[in-house]
Structures are given as C-alpha cells and as structure tokens.
N, C-alpha and C. Protein backbone atom coordinates (compact mmCIF):
# COMPACT_ATOMS: atom_id res chain seq x y z
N UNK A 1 3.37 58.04 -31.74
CA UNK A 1 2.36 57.53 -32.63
C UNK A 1 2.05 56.08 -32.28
N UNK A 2 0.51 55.80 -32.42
CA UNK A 2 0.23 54.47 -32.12
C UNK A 2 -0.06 53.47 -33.16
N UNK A 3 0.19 52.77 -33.53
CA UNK A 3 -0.36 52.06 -35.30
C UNK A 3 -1.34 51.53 -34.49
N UNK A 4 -2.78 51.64 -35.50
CA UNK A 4 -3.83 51.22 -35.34
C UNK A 4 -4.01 50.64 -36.95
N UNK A 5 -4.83 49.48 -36.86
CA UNK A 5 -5.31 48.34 -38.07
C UNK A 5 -6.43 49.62 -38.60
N UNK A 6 -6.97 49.52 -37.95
CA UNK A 6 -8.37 50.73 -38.07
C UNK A 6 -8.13 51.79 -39.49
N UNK A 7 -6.67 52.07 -38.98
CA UNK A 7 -6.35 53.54 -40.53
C UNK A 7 -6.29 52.70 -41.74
N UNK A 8 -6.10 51.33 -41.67
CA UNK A 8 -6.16 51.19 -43.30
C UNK A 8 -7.26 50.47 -44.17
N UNK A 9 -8.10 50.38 -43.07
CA UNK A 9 -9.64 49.91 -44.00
C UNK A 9 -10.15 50.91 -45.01
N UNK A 10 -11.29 50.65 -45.55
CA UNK A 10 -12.35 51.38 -46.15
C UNK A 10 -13.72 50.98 -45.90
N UNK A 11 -14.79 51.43 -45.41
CA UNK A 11 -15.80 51.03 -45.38
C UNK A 11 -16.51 51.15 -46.70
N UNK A 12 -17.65 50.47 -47.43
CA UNK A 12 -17.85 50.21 -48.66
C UNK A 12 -19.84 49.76 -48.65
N UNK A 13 -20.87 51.23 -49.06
CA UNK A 13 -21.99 50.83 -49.05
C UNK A 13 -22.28 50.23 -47.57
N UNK A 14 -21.97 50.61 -46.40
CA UNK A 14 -22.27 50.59 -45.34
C UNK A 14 -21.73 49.95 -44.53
N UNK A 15 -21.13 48.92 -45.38
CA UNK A 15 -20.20 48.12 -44.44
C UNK A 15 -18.95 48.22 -43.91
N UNK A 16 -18.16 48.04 -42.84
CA UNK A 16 -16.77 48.54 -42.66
C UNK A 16 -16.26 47.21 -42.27
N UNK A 17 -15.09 47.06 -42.41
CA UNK A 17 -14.42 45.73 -42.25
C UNK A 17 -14.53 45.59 -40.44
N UNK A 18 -14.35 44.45 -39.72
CA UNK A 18 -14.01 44.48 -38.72
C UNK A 18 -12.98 43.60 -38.33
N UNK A 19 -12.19 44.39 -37.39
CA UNK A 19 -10.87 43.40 -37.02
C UNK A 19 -10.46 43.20 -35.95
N UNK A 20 -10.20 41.89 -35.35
CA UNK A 20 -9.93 41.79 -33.90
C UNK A 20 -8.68 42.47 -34.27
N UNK A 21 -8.49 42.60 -32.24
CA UNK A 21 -7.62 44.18 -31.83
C UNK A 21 -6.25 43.70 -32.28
N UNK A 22 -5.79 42.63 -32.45
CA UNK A 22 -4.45 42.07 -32.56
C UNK A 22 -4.08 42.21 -34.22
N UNK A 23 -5.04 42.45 -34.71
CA UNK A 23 -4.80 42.20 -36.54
C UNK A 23 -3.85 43.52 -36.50
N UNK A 24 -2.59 42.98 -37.64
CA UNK A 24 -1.65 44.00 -38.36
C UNK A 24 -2.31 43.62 -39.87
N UNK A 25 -2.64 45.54 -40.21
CA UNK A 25 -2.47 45.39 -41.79
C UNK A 25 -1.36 46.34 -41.92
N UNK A 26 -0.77 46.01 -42.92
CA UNK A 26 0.40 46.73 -43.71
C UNK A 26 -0.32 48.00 -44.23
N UNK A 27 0.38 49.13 -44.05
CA UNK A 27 -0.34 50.82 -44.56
C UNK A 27 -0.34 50.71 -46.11
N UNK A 28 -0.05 49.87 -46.83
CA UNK A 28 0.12 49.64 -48.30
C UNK A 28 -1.33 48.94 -48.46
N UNK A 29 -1.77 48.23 -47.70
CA UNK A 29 -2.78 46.97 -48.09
C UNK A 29 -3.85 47.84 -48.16
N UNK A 30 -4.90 47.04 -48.82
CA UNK A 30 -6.58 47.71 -49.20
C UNK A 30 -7.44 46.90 -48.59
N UNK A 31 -7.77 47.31 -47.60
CA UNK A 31 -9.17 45.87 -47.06
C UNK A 31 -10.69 47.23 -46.83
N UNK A 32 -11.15 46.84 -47.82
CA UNK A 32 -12.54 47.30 -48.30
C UNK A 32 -14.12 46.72 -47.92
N UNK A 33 -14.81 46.91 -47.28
CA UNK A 33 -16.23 46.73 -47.16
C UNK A 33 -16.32 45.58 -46.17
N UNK A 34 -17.42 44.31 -46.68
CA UNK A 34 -17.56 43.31 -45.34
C UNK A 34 -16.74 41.99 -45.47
N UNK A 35 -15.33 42.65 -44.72
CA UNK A 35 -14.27 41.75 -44.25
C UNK A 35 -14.23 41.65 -42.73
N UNK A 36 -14.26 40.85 -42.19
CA UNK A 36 -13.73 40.32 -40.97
C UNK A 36 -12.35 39.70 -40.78
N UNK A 37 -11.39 40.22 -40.10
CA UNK A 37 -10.13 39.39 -39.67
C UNK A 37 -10.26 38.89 -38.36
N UNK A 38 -9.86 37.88 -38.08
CA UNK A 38 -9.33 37.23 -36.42
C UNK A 38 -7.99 37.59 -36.31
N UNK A 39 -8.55 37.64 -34.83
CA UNK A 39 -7.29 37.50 -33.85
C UNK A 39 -5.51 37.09 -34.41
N UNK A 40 -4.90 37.71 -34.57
CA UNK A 40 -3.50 37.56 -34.34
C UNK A 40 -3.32 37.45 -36.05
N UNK A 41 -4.31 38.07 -36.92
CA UNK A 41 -4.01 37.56 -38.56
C UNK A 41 -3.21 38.68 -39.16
N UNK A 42 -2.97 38.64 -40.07
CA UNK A 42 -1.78 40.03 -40.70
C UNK A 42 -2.08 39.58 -41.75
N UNK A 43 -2.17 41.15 -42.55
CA UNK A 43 -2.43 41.22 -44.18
C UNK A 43 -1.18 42.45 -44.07
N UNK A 44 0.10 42.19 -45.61
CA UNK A 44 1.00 42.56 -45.52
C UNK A 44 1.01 43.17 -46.95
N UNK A 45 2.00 43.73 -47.48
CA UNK A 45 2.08 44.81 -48.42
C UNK A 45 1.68 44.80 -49.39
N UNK A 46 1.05 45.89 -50.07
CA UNK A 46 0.15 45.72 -51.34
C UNK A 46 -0.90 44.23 -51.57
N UNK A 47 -1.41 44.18 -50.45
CA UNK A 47 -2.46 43.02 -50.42
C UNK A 47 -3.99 43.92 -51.02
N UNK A 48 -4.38 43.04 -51.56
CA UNK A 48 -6.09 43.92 -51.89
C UNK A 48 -7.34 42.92 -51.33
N UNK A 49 -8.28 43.31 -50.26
CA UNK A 49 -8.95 42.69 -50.02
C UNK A 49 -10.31 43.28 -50.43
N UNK A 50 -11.44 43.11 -51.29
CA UNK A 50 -12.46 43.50 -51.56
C UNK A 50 -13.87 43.13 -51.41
N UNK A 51 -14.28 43.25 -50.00
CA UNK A 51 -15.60 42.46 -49.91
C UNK A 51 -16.59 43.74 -50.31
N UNK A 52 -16.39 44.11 -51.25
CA UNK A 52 -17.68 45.14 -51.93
C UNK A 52 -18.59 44.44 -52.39
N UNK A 53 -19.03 43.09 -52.76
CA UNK A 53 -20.24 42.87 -53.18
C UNK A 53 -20.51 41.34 -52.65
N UNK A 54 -19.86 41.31 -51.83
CA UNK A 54 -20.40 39.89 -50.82
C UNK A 54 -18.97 39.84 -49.94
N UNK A 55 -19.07 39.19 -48.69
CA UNK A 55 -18.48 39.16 -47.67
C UNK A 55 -17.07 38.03 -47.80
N UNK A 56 -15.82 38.66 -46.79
CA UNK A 56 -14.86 37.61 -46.79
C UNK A 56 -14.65 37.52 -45.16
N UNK A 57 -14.23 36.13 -44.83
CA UNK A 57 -14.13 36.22 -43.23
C UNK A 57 -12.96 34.92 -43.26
N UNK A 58 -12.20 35.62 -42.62
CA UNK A 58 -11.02 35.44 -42.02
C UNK A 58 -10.86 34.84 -40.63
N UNK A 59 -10.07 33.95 -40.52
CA UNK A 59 -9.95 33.48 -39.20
C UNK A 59 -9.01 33.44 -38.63
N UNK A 60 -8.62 32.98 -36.77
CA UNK A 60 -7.14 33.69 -36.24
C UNK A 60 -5.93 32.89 -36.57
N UNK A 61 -4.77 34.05 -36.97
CA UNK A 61 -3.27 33.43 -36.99
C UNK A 61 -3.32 33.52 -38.37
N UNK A 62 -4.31 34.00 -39.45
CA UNK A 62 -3.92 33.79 -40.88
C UNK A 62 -3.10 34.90 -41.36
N UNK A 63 -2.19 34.89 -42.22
CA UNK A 63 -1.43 35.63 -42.96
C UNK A 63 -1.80 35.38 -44.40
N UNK A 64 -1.97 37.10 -44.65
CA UNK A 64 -2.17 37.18 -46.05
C UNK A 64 -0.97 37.87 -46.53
N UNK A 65 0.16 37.29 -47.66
CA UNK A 65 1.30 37.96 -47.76
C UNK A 65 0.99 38.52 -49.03
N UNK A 66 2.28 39.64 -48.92
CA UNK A 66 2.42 40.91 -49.90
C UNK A 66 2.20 40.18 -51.51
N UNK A 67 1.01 41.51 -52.51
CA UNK A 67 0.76 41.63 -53.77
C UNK A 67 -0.22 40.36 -53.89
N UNK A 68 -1.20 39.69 -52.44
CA UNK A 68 -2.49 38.56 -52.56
C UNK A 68 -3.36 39.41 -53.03
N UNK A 69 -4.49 39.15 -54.03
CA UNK A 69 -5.64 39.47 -54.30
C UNK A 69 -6.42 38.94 -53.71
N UNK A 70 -7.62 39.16 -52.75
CA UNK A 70 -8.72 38.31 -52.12
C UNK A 70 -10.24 39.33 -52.27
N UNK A 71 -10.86 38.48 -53.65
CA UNK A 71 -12.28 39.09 -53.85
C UNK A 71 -13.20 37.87 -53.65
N UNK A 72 -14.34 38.44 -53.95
CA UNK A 72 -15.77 37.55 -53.58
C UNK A 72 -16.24 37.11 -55.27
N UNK A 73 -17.19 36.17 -55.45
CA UNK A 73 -18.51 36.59 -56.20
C UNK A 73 -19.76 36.70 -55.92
N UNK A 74 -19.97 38.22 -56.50
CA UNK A 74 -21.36 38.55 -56.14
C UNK A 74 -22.72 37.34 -56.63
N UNK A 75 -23.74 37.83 -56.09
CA UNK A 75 -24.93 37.47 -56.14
C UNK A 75 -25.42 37.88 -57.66
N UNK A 76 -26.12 37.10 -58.15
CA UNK A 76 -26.38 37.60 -59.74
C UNK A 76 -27.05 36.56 -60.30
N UNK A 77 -27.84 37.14 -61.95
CA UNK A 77 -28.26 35.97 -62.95
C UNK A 77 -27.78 34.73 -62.73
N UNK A 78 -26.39 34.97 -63.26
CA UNK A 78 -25.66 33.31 -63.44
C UNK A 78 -25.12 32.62 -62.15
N UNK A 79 -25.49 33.20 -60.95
CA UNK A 79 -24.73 32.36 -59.56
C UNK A 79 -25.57 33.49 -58.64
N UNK A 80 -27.10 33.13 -58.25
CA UNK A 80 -27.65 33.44 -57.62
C UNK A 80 -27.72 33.91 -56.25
N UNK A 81 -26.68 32.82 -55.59
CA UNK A 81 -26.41 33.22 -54.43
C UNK A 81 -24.48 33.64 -53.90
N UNK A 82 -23.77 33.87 -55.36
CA UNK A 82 -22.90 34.58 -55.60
C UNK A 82 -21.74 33.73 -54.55
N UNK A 83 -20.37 33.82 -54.47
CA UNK A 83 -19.83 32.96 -53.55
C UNK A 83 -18.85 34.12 -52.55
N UNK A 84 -19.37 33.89 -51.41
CA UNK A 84 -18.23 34.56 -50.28
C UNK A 84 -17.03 34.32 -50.26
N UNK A 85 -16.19 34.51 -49.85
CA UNK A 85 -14.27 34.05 -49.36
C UNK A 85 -14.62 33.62 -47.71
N UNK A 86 -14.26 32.55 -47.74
CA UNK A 86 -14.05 32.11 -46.77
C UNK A 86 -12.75 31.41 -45.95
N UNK A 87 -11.77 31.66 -45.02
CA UNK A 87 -10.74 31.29 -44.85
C UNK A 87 -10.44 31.13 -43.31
N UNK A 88 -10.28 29.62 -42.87
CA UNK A 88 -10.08 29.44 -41.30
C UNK A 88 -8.98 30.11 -40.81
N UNK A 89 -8.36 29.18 -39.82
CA UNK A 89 -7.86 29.66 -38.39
C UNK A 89 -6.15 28.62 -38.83
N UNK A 90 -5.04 29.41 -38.68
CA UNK A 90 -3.33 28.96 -39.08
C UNK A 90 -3.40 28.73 -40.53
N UNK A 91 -4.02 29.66 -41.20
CA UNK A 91 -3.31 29.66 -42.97
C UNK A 91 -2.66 30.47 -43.04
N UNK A 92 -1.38 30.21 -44.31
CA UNK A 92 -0.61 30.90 -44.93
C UNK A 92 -0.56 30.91 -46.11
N UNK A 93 -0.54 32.63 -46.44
CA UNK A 93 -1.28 32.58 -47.92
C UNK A 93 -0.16 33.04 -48.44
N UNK A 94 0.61 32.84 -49.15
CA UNK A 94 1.87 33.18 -49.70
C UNK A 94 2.23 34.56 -50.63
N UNK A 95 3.00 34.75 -51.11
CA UNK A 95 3.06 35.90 -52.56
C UNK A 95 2.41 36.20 -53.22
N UNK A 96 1.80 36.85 -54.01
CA UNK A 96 0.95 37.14 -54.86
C UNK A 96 -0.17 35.61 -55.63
N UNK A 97 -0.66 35.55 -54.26
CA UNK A 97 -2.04 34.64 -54.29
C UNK A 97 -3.65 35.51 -54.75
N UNK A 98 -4.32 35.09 -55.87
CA UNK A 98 -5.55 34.89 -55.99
C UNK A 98 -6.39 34.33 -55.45
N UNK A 99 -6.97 34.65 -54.34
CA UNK A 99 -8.25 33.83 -53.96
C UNK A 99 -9.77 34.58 -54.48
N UNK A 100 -10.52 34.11 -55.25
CA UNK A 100 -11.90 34.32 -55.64
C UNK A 100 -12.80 33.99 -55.14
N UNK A 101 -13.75 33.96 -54.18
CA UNK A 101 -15.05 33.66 -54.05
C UNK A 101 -14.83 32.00 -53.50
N UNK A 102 -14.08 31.67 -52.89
CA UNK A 102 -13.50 30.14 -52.09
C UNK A 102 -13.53 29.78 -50.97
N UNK A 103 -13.28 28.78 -50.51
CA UNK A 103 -13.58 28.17 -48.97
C UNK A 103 -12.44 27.66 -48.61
N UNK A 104 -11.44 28.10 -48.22
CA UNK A 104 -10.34 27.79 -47.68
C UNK A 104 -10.53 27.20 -46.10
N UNK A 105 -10.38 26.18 -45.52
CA UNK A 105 -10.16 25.42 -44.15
C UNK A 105 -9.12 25.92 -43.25
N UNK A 106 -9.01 25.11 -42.43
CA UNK A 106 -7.73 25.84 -41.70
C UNK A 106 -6.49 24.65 -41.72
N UNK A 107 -5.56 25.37 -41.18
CA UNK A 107 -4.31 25.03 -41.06
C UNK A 107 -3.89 24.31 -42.83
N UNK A 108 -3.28 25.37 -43.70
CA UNK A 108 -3.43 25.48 -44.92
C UNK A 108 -2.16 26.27 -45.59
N UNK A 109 -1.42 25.96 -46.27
CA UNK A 109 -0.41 26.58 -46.93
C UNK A 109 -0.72 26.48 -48.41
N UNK A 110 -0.95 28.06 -49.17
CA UNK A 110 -0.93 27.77 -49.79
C UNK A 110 0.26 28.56 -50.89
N UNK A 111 0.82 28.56 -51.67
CA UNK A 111 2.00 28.36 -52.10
C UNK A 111 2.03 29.80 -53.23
N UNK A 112 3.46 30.29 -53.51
CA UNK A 112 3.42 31.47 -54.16
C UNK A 112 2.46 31.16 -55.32
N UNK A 113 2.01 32.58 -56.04
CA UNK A 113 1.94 32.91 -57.31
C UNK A 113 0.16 31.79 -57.65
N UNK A 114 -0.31 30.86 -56.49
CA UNK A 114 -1.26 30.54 -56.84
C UNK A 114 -2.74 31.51 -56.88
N UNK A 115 -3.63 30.71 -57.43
CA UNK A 115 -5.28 30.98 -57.91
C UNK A 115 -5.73 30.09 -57.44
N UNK A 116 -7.00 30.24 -56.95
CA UNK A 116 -8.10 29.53 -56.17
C UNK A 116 -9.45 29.97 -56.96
N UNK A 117 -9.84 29.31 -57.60
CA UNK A 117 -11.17 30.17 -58.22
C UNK A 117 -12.75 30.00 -57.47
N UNK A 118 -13.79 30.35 -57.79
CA UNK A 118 -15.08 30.38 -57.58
C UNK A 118 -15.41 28.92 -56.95
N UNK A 119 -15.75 29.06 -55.93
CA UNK A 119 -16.50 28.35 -55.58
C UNK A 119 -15.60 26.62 -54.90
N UNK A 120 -14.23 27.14 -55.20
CA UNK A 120 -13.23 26.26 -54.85
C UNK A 120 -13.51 25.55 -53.54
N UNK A 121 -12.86 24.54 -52.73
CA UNK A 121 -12.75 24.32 -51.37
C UNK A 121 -11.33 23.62 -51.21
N UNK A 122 -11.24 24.09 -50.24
CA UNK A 122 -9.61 23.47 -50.10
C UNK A 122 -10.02 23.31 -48.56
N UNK A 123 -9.90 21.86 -48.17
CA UNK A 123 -10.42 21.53 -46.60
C UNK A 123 -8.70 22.05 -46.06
N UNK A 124 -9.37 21.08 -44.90
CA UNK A 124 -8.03 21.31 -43.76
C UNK A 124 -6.85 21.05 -43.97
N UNK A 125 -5.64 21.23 -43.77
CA UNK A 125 -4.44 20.49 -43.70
C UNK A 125 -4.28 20.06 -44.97
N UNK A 126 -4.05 20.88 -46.12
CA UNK A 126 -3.91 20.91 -47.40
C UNK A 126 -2.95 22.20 -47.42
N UNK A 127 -1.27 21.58 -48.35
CA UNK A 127 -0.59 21.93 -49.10
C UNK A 127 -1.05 22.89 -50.56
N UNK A 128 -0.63 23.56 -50.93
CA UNK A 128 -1.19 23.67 -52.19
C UNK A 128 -0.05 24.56 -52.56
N UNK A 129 1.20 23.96 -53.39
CA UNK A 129 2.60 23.86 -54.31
C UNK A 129 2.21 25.23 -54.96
N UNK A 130 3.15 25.94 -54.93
CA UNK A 130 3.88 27.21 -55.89
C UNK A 130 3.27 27.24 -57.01
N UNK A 131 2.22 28.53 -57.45
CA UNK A 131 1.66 28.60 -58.62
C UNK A 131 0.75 27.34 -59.34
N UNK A 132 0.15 27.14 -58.10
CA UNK A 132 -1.20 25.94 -58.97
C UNK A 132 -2.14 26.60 -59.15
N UNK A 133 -3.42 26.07 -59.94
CA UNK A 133 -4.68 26.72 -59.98
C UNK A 133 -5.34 25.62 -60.10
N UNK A 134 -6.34 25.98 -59.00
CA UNK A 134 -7.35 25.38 -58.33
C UNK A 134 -8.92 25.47 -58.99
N UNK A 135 -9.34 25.12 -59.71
CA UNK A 135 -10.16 25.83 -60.71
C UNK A 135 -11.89 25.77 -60.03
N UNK A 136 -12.52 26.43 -60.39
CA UNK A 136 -14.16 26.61 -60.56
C UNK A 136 -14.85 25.31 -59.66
N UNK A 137 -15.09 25.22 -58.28
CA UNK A 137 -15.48 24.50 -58.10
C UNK A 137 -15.25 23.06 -57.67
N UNK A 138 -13.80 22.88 -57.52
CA UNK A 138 -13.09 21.91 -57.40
C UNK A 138 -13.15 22.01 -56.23
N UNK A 139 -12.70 20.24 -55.26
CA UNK A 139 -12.78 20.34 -53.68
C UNK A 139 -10.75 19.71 -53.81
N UNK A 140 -9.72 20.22 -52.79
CA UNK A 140 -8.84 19.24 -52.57
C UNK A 140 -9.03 19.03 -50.79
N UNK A 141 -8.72 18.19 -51.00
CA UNK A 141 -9.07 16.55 -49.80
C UNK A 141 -8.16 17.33 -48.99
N UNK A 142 -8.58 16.63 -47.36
CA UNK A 142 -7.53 16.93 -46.21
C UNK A 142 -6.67 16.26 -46.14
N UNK A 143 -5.43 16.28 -45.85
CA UNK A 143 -4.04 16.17 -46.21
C UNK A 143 -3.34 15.72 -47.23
N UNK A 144 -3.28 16.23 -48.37
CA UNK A 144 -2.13 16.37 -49.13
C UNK A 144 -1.93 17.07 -49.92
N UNK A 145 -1.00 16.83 -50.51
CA UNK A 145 0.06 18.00 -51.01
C UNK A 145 -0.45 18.14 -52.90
N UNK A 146 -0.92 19.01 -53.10
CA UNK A 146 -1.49 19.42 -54.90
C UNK A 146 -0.69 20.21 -55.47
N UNK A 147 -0.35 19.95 -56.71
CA UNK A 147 0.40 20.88 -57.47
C UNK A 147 -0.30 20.68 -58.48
N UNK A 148 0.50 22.00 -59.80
CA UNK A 148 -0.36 21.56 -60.99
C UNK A 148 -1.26 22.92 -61.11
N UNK A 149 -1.46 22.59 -62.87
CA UNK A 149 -2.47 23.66 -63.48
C UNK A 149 -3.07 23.08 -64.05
N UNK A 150 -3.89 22.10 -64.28
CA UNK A 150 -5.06 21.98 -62.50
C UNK A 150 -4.55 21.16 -61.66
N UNK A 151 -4.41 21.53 -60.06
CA UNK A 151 -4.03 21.06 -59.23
C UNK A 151 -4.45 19.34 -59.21
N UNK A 152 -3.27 19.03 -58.77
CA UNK A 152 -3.92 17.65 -58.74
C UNK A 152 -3.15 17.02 -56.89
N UNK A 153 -3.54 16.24 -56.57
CA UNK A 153 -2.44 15.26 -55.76
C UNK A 153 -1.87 14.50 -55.79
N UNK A 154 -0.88 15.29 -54.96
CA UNK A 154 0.63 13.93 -55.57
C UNK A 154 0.96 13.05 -54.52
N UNK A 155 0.51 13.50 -53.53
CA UNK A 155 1.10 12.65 -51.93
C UNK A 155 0.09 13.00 -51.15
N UNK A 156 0.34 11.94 -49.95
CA UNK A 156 -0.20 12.30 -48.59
C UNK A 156 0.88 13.15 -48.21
N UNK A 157 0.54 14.14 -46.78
CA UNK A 157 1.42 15.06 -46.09
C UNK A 157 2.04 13.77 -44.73
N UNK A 158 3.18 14.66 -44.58
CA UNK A 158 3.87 13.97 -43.92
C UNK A 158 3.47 14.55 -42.35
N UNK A 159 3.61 13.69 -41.25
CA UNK A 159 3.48 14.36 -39.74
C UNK A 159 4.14 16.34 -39.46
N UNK A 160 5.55 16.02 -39.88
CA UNK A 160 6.53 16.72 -40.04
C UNK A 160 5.42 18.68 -40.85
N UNK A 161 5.38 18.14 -42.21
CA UNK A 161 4.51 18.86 -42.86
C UNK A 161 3.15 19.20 -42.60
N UNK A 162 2.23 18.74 -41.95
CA UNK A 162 1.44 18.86 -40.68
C UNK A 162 1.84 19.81 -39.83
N UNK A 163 2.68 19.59 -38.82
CA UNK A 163 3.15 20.46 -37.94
C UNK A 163 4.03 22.07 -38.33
N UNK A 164 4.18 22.12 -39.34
CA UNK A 164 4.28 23.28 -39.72
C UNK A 164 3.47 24.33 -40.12
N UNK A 165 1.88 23.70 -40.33
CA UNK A 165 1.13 24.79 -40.08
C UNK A 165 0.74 25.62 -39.55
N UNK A 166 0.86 25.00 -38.34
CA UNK A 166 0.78 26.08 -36.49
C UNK A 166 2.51 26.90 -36.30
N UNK A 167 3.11 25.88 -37.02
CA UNK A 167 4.66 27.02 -36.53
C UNK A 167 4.59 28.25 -37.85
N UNK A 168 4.11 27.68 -38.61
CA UNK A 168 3.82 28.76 -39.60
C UNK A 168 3.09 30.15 -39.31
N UNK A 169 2.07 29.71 -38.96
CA UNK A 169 0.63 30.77 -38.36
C UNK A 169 1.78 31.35 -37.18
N UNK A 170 2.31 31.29 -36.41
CA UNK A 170 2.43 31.55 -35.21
C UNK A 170 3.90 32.25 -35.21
N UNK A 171 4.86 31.69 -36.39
CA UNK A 171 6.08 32.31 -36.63
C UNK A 171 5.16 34.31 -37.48
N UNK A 172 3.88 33.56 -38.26
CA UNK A 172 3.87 35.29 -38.59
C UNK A 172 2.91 36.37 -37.97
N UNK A 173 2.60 35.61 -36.39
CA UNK A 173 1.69 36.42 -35.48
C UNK A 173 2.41 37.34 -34.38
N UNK A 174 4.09 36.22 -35.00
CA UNK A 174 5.09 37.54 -34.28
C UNK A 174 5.56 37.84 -34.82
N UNK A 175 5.89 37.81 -36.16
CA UNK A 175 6.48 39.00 -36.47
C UNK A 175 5.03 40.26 -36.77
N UNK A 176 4.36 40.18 -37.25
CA UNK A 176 3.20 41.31 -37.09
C UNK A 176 3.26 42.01 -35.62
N UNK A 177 3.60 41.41 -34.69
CA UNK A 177 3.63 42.47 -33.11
C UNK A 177 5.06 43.18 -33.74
N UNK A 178 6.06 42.67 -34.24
CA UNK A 178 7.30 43.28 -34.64
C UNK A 178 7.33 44.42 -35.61
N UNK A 179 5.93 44.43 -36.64
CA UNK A 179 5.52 45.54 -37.07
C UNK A 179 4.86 46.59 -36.64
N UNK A 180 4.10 46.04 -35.88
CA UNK A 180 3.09 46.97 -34.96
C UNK A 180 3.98 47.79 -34.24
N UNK A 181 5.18 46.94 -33.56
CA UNK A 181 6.14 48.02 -32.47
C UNK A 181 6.85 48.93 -33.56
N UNK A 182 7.12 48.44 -34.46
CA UNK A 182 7.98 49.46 -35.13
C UNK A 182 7.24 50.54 -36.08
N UNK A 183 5.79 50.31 -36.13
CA UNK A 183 5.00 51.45 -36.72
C UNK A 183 4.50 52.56 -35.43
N UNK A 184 4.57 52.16 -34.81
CA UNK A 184 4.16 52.46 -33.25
C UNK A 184 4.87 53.12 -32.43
N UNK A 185 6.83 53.42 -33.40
CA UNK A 185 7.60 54.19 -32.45
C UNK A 185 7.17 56.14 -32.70
C-alpha cells in the first residue's frame, strides 16, 4: 500500500483542495473544498480544515497539529468581501488551535489551545503563548512574544527564539516522511 494525501480530502461545490506531492495529512483529518497546502506541510489528527465558502492557502513546512480548527469567513451582508485563511511558509500551529478567517505570516508559532479570529494578522516571526485570543481584527507586530486574552506583548523575541522557527518547520517535515513510510508499509 502506498499513502497518498489525495485519500483524505473532500472536494466541496467544485472545488478540491490541492496539495503539493510532499504534504502528509493524517487519515483522521478533514481538509474540504478550496484549500491549498505547500510543499513539505502536514495536517495531523483530527484536524478540520474547511474552505467551503471562501479559500485557505497554506504555505511550505507548515504544521497543522492534532484537534486545529481552520475555517474561513464567507462573503456576505455584514463583511462583503468575507475573509480567507491565510498562512505562510515554517509555521507551527500547535494543539487544538482556532484559526478563523486570518492572515497568519511566516515563520510563526503559535501556541496550544489558542484562537485567532476574523480578520486577525499575525506578521512574521511572532510567538503567540498557550491559549491566547487574538481577537477580530487585531494586527501583532513582527517579533514578539503575545500572550493573553486579548493577546497583548510582553517582549521582543530573542535570536535564539527566532531560530527555532525553521528547526521547528523542519523538525515536523520529518517526521511527516516518518508517517508517510509507516502508512505506506
């Protein structure tokens, strides 16, 4: 048997997700309608990804870890042009993360049990601490570290903390080949 990413999509009103050839999804996860993953990204157990009524795009080396929610907001009355998910290239999205309809940057950790809401932005090289929420519209700045319900900043990031974004991305682009071989025997 060969594990292919391919068996665990859904296509949704015409659209089918697309995924470079390297993406691992977990056979538990839901990635529905117009999602795009990059290169070397992994979505892992009981993850739900739902681009049924506007698009999410993903970029390479991101990890989406087990029980993340990642939806859009649609187009409508009250938010006309509705908000996509958007998420660069070396994020790590931790435990049961909420992302809504947000603009996530790259090289980005963001921390268990958090929420990102509508219309959020979280630039580059931003921390974001265990269970914060990021609320409606809010921007946090490139480099530092936010905690908090509502996130706030507490520090600049350190060099050290910096450089763990790429060992991050890259510690979970192998273990995903480590799943792939072992779905694959």
């Amino acid at each position: 048997m060969s594990y292919q990413a391919d068996d665990y999509i859904r296509s949704f009103e015409g659209h089918t997700p697309k995924l470079a050839k390297s993406v691992f999804i977990d056979p538990s996860a839901v990635v529905i309608g117009d999602v795009t993953l990059g290169e070397d990204s992994s979505v892992w157990p009981n993850t739900t990804m739902r681009g049924d009524m506007h698009r999410i795009r993903i970029g390479a080396r991101t990890s989406i870890q087990d029980n993340s929610i990642l939806h859009i907001t649609h187009a409508g009355p009250f938010n006309p042009d509705g908000y996509p998910l958007t998420i660069g290239d070396d994020v790590t999205v931790a435990h049961s993360v909420t992302l809504h309809g947000c603009e996530i940057g790259s090289r980005v950790l963001i921390g268990m049990g958090c929420i990102v809401m509508d219309g959020a932005v979280i630039e580059d090289e931003v921390v974001l601490g265990a269970n914060s929420l990021v609320p409606p519209g809010k921007r946090l700045e490139s480099g530092k570290l936010y905690v908090g319900s509502p996130a706030k900043a507490v520090r600049d990031l350190s060099e050290k903390e910096r450089e763990y974004f790429t060992y991050s991305a890259n510690n979970y682009a192998k273990l995903k080949d480590r799943h792939i071989a072992e779905l694959s025997k």
